[in-house]
Protein backbone atom coordinates (compact mmCIF):
# COMPACT_ATOMS: atom_id res chain seq x y z
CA UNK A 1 108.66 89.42 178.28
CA UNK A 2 111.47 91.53 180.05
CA UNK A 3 112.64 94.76 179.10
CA UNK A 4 115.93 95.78 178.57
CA UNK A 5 115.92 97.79 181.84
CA UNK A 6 114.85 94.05 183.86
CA UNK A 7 118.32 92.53 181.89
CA UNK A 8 120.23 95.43 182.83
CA UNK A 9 119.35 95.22 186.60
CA UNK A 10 119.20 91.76 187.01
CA UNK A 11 122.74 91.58 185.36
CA UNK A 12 124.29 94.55 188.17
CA UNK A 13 123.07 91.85 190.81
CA UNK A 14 125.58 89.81 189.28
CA UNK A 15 128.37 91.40 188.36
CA UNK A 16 131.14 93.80 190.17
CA UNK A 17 130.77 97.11 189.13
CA UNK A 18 134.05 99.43 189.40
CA UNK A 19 133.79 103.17 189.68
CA UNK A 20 135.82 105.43 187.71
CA UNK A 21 138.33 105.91 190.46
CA UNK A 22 139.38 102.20 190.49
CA UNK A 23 138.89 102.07 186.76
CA UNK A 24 141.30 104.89 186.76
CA UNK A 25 143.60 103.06 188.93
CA UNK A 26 143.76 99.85 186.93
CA UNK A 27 144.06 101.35 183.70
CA UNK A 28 148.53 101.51 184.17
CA UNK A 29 147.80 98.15 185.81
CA UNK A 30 149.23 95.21 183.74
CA UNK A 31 146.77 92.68 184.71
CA UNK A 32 143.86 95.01 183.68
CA UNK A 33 142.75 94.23 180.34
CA UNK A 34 140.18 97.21 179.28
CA UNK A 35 137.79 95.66 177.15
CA UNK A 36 135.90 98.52 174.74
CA UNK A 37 132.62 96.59 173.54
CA UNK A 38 131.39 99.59 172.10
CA UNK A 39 130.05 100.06 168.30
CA UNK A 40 133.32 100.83 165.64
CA UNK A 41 131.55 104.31 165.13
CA UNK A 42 131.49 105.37 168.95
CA UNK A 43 134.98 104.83 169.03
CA UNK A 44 135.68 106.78 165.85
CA UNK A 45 133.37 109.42 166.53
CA UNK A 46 134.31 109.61 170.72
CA UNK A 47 137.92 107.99 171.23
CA UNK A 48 138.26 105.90 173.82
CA UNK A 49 140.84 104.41 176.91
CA UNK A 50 144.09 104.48 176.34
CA UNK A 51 145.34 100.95 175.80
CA UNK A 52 142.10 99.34 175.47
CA UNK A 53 141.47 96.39 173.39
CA UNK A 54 138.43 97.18 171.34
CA UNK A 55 136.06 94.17 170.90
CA UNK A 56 132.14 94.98 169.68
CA UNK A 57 129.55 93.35 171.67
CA UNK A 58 128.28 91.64 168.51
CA UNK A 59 131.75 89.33 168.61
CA UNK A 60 132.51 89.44 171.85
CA UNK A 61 131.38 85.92 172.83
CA UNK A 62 132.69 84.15 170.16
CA UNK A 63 136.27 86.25 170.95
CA UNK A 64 136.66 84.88 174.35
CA UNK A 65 135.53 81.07 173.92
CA UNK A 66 138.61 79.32 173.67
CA UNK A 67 137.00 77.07 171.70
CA UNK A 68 135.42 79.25 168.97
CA UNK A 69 137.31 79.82 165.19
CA UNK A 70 137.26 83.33 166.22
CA UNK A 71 139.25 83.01 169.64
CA UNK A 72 141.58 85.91 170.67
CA UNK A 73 144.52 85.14 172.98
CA UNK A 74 144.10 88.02 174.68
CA UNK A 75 141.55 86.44 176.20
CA UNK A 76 143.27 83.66 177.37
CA UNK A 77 145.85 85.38 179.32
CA UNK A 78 143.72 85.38 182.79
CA UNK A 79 143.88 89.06 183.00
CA UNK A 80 141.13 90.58 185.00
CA UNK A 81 139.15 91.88 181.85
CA UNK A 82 137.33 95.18 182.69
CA UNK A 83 134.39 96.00 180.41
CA UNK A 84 133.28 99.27 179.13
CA UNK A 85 130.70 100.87 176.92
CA UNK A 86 129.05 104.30 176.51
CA UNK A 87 126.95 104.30 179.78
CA UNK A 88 127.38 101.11 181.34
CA UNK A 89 123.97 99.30 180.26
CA UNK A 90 125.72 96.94 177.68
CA UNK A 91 129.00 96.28 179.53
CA UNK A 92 126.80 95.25 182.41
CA UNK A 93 124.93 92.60 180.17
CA UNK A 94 127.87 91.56 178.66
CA UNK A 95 129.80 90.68 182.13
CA UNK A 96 127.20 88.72 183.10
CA UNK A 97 127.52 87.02 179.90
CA UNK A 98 131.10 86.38 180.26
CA UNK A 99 130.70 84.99 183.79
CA UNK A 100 127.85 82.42 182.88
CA UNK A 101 130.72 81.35 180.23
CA UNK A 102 133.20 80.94 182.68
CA UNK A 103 135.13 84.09 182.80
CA UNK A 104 136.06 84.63 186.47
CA UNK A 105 137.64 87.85 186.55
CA UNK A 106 135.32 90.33 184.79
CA UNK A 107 133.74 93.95 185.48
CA UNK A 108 132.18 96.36 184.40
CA UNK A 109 133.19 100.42 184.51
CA UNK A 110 130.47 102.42 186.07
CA UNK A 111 128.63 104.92 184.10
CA UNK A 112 131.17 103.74 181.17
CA UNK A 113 133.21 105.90 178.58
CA UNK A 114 130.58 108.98 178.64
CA UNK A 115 131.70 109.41 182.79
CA UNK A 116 135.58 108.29 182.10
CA UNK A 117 135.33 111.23 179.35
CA UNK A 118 133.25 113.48 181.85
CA UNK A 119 135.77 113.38 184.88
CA UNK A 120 138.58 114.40 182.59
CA UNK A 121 140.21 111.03 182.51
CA UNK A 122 142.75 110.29 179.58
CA UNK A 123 140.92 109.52 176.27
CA UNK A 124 142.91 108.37 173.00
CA UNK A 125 141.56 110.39 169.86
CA UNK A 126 140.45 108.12 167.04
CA UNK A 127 142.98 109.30 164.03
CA UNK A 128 141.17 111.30 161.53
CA UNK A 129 144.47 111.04 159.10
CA UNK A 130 145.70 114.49 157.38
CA UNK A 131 143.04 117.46 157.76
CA UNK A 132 142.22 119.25 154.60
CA UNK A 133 144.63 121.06 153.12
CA UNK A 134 147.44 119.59 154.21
């Protein structure tokens, strides 16, 4: 049996890995789709990138087969698609599941949304609606 840790490594031999500086680069970048695979409550409870398309790991697959019921067209718009997660363990497992389906222009964010949020880089605020008393 392999551990998680085994998956994880094997899957940064096969994948590009970005660093936050050219994550930070991309981000204004068009062709850049950020891809947030995180859980719905991380991104409530954290925020996330500006811009990015959130997409939970649990659907992710069946999001970007063309040929699943649950397709999204942003996936099929060849944009490089640039995964992120909370440290970079699931994004990394999930690139390397998108390029053994195919997906040619796919990486993963270094260190993921807890180092974006550590260097200081822009994070969106999940809205919270009115605060009490208002």
């Amino acid at each position: 049996m392999k551990t998680v840790r085994q998956l994880v490594d094997e899957a940064l031999r096969e994948v590009q890995t970005i660093g936050l500086s050219e994550a930070q680069a991309l981000l204004p970048d068009p062709d850049a789709l950020f891809v947030d695979i995180r859980d719905v409550r991380e991104l409530q409870r954290e925020g996330g990138i500006p811009g990015a398309f959130h997409a939970p790991r649990g659907v992710l697959e069946f999001w970007v087969d063309p040929h699943s019921d649950y397709f999204k067209p942003v996936f099929g718009q060849g944009r490089r698609v640039v995964l992120f997660c909370a440290a970079g363990w699931r994004s990394a497992l999930a690139a390397k599941t998108l390029q053994d389906m195919g997906l040619q222009r796919v990486c993963h964010v270094d260190g993921g949304f807890s180092a974006w949020r550590a260097a200081g880089a822009p994070v969106v605020l999940p809205d919270t609606g009115p605060t009490a008393g208002s």
